[in-house]
Protein backbone atom coordinates (compact mmCIF):
# COMPACT_ATOMS: atom_id res chain seq x y z
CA UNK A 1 172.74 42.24 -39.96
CA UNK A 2 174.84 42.52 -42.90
CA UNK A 3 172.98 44.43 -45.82
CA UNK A 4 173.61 44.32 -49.41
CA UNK A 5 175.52 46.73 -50.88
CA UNK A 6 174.89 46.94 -55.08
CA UNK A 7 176.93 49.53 -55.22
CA UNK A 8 180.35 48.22 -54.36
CA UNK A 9 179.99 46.04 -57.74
CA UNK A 10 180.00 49.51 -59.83
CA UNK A 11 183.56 51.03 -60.49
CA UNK A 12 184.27 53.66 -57.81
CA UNK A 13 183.75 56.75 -60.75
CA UNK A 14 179.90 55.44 -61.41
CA UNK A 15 178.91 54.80 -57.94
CA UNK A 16 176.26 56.86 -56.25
CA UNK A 17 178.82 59.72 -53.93
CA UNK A 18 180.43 60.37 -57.58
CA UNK A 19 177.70 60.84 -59.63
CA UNK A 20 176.11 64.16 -59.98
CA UNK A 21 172.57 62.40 -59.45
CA UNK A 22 170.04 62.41 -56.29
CA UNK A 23 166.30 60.54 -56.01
CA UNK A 24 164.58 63.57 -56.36
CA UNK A 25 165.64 62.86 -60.43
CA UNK A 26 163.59 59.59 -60.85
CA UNK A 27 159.89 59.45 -61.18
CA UNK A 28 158.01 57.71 -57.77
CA UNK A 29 156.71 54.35 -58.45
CA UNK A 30 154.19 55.09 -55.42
CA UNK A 31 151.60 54.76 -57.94
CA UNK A 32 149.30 58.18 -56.47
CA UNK A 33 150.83 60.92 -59.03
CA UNK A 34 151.73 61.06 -62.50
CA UNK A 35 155.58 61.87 -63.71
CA UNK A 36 155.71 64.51 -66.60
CA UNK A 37 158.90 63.34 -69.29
CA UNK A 38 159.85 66.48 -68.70
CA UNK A 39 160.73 66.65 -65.03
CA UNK A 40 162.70 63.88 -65.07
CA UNK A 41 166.04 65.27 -64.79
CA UNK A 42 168.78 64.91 -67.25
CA UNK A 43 171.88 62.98 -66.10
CA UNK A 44 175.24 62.45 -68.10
CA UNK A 45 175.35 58.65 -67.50
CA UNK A 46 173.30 58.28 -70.26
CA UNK A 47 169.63 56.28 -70.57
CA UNK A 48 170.74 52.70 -70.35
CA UNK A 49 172.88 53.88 -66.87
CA UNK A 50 169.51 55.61 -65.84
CA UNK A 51 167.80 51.92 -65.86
CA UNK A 52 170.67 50.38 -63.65
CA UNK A 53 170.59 53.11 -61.11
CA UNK A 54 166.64 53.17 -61.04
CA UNK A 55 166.92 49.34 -60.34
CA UNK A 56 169.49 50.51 -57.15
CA UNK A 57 167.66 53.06 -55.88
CA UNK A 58 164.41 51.14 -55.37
CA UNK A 59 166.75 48.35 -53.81
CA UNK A 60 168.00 50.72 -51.68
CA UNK A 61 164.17 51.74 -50.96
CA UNK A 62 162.90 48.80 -49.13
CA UNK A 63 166.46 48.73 -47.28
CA UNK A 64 165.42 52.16 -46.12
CA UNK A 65 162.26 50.56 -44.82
CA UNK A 66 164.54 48.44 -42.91
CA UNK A 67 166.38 50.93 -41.23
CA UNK A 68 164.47 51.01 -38.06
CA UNK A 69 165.08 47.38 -37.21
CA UNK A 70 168.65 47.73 -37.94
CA UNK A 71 168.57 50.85 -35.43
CA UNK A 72 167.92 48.77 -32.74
CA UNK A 73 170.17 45.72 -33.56
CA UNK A 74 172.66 46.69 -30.59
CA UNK A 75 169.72 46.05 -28.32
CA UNK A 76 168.44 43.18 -30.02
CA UNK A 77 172.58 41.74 -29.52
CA UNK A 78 172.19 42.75 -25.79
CA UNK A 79 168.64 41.09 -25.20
CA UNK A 80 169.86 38.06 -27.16
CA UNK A 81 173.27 37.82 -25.15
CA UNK A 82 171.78 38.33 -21.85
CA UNK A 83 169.32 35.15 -22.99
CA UNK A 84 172.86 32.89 -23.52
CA UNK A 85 174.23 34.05 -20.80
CA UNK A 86 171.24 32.96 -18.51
CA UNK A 87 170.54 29.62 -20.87
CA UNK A 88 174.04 28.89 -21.69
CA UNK A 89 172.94 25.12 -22.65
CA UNK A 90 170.25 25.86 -25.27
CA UNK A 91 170.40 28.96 -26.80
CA UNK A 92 169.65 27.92 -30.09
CA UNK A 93 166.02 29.86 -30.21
CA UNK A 94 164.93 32.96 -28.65
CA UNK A 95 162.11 34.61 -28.56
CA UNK A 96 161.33 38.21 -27.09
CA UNK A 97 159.68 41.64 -27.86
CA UNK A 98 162.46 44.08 -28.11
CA UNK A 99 161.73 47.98 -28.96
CA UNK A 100 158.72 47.22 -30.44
CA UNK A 101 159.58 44.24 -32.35
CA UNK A 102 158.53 40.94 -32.55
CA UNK A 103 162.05 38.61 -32.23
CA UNK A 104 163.10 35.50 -33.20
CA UNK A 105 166.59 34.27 -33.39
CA UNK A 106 167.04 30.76 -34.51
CA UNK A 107 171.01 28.79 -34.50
CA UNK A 108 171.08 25.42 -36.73
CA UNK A 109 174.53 24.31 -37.49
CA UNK A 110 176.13 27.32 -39.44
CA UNK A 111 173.38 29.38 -40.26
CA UNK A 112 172.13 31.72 -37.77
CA UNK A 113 168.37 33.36 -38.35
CA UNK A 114 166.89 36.48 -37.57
CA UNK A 115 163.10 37.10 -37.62
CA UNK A 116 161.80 41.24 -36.51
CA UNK A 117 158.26 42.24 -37.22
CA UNK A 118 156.09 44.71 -35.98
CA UNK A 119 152.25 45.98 -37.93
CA UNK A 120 154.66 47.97 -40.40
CA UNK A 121 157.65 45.58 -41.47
CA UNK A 122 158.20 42.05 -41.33
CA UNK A 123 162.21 41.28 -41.96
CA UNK A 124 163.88 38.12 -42.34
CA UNK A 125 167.98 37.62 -42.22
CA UNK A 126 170.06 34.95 -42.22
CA UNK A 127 173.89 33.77 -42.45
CA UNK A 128 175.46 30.93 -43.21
CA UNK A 129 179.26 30.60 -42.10
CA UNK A 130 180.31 27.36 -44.18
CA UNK A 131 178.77 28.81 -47.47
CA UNK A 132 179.63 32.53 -46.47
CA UNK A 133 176.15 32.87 -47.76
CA UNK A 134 173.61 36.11 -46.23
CA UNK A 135 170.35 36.42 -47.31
CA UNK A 136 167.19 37.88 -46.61
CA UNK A 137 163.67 39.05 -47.25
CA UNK A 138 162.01 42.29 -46.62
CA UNK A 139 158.02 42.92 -46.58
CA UNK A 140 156.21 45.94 -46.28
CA UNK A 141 152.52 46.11 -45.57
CA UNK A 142 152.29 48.91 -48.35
CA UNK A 143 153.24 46.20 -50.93
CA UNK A 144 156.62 46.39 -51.05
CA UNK A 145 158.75 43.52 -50.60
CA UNK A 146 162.76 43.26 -51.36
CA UNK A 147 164.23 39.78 -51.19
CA UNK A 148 168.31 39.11 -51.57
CA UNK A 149 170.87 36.86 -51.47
CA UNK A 150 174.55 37.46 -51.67
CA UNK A 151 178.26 35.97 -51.49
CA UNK A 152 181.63 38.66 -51.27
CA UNK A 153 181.29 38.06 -55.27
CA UNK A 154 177.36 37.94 -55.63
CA UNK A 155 174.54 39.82 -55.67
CA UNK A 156 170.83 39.08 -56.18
CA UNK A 157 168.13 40.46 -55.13
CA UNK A 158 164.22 40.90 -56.57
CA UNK A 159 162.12 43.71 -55.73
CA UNK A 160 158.52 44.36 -55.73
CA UNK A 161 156.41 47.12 -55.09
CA UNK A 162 152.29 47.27 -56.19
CA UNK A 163 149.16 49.08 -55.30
CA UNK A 164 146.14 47.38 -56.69
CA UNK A 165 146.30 46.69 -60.43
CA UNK A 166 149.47 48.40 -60.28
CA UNK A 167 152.77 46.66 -59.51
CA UNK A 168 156.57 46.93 -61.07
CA UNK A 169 159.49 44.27 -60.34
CA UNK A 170 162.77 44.28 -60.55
CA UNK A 171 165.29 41.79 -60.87
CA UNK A 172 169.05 42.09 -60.40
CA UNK A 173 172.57 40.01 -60.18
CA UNK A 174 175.91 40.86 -59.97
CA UNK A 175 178.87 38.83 -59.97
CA UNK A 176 182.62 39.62 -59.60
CA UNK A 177 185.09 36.88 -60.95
CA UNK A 178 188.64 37.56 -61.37
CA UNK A 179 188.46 41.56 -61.19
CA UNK A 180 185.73 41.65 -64.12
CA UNK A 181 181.93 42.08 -62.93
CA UNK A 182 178.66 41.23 -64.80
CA UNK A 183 175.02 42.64 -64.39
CA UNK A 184 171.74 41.19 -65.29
CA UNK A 185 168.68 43.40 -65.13
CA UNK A 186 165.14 42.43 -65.63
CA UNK A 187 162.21 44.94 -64.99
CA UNK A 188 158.83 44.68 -65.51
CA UNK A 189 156.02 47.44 -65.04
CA UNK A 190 152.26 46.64 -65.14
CA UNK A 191 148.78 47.74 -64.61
CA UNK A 192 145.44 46.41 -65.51
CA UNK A 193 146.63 43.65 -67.60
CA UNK A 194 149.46 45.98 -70.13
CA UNK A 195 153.08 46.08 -69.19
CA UNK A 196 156.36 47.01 -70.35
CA UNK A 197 159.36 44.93 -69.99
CA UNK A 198 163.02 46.43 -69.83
CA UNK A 199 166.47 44.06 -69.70
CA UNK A 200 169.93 45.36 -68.89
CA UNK A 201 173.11 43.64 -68.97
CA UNK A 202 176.30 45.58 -67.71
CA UNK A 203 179.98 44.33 -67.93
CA UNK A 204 182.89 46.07 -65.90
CA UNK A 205 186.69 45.66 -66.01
CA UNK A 206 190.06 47.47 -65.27
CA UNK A 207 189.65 49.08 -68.68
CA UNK A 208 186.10 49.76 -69.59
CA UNK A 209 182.14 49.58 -68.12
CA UNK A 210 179.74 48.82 -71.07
């Protein structure tokens, strides 16, 4: 239940504890109100910084969504333990309703799957030991849906959120190779046929973040 972490790829002085920033400052994409220009608040990392951090924060989002099957991975561990200890010849799939949830927990080779779903979420993790590979997809019945994949130098993820003829996506990678670290953003926001498109790309070493 490892989750991505977008943040650790930004130098300590731009990530989010260090920043004088908080979600209240960005406009909803909820798609029910309307955002006046002029309550957006004003920030000191600048416009193109605003577009990176929006991208985060709506990652972080659908992780939020998340939160209440990772609350109750210690009892998942326990339900699923209990089944090896009882089966300890064929463990390999497991199947049980645990606080709520809908579980599935499949072993092939090196990578190990998790499946939790309930009426509200429906969450899909897995690792892979001889890649040191996690990934994992996220879908909300409201129409949001987050789905990553990540390395201990790599980051992608896409995330999607809509509500009719609305919808907005996001796109984002990070890698990390030999201290220096590279962003790619692509965003797109829509409705009824018109959208605007916004790219990114953000470069960070031991000197400077551009």
């Amino acid at each position: 239940m490892t989750r991505p972490d977008a943040w650790s790829f930004l130098p300590e002085a731009f990530t989010e504890e260090n920043m004088a920033y908080s979600e209240t400052a960005f406009p909803k994409t909820d798609f029910t109100t309307n955002t006046q220009v002029s309550a957006i608040g004003d920030r000191f990392i600048g416009a193109q910084f605003m577009i990176l951090y929006d991208g985060l924060l709506q990652m972080q989002t659908a992780l939020k969504y998340a939160d209440s099957v990772f609350a109750v991975g210690e009892t998942i561990a326990a339900a699923y333990q209990a089944f090896i200890n009882d089966n300890p010849d064929d463990y390999a799939t497991f199947s049980k309703t645990i606080a709520g949830f809908n579980v599935k927990i499949e072993l092939q080779g090196a990578r190990s799957t998790i499946l939790a779903g309930n009426s509200t979420i429906a969450l899909e993790m897995y690792a892979d030991s001889e890649e040191n590979v996690n990934g994992g997809r996220i879908q909300i019945t409201d129409g949001v849906a987050l789905k990553y994949v990540m390395t201990d130098d790599t980051l992608e993820y896409a995330y999607k959120v809509g509500a009719g003829d609305a919808m907005r996506t996001v796109n984002l990678s990070f890698a990390r190779t030999e201290g220096v670290v590279a962003g790619y953003l692509y965003e797109y926001t829509g409705v009824d046929g018109l959208g605007l498109t916004t790219t990114a790309v953000f470069t960070s070493d031991e000197d400077y973040t551009r």
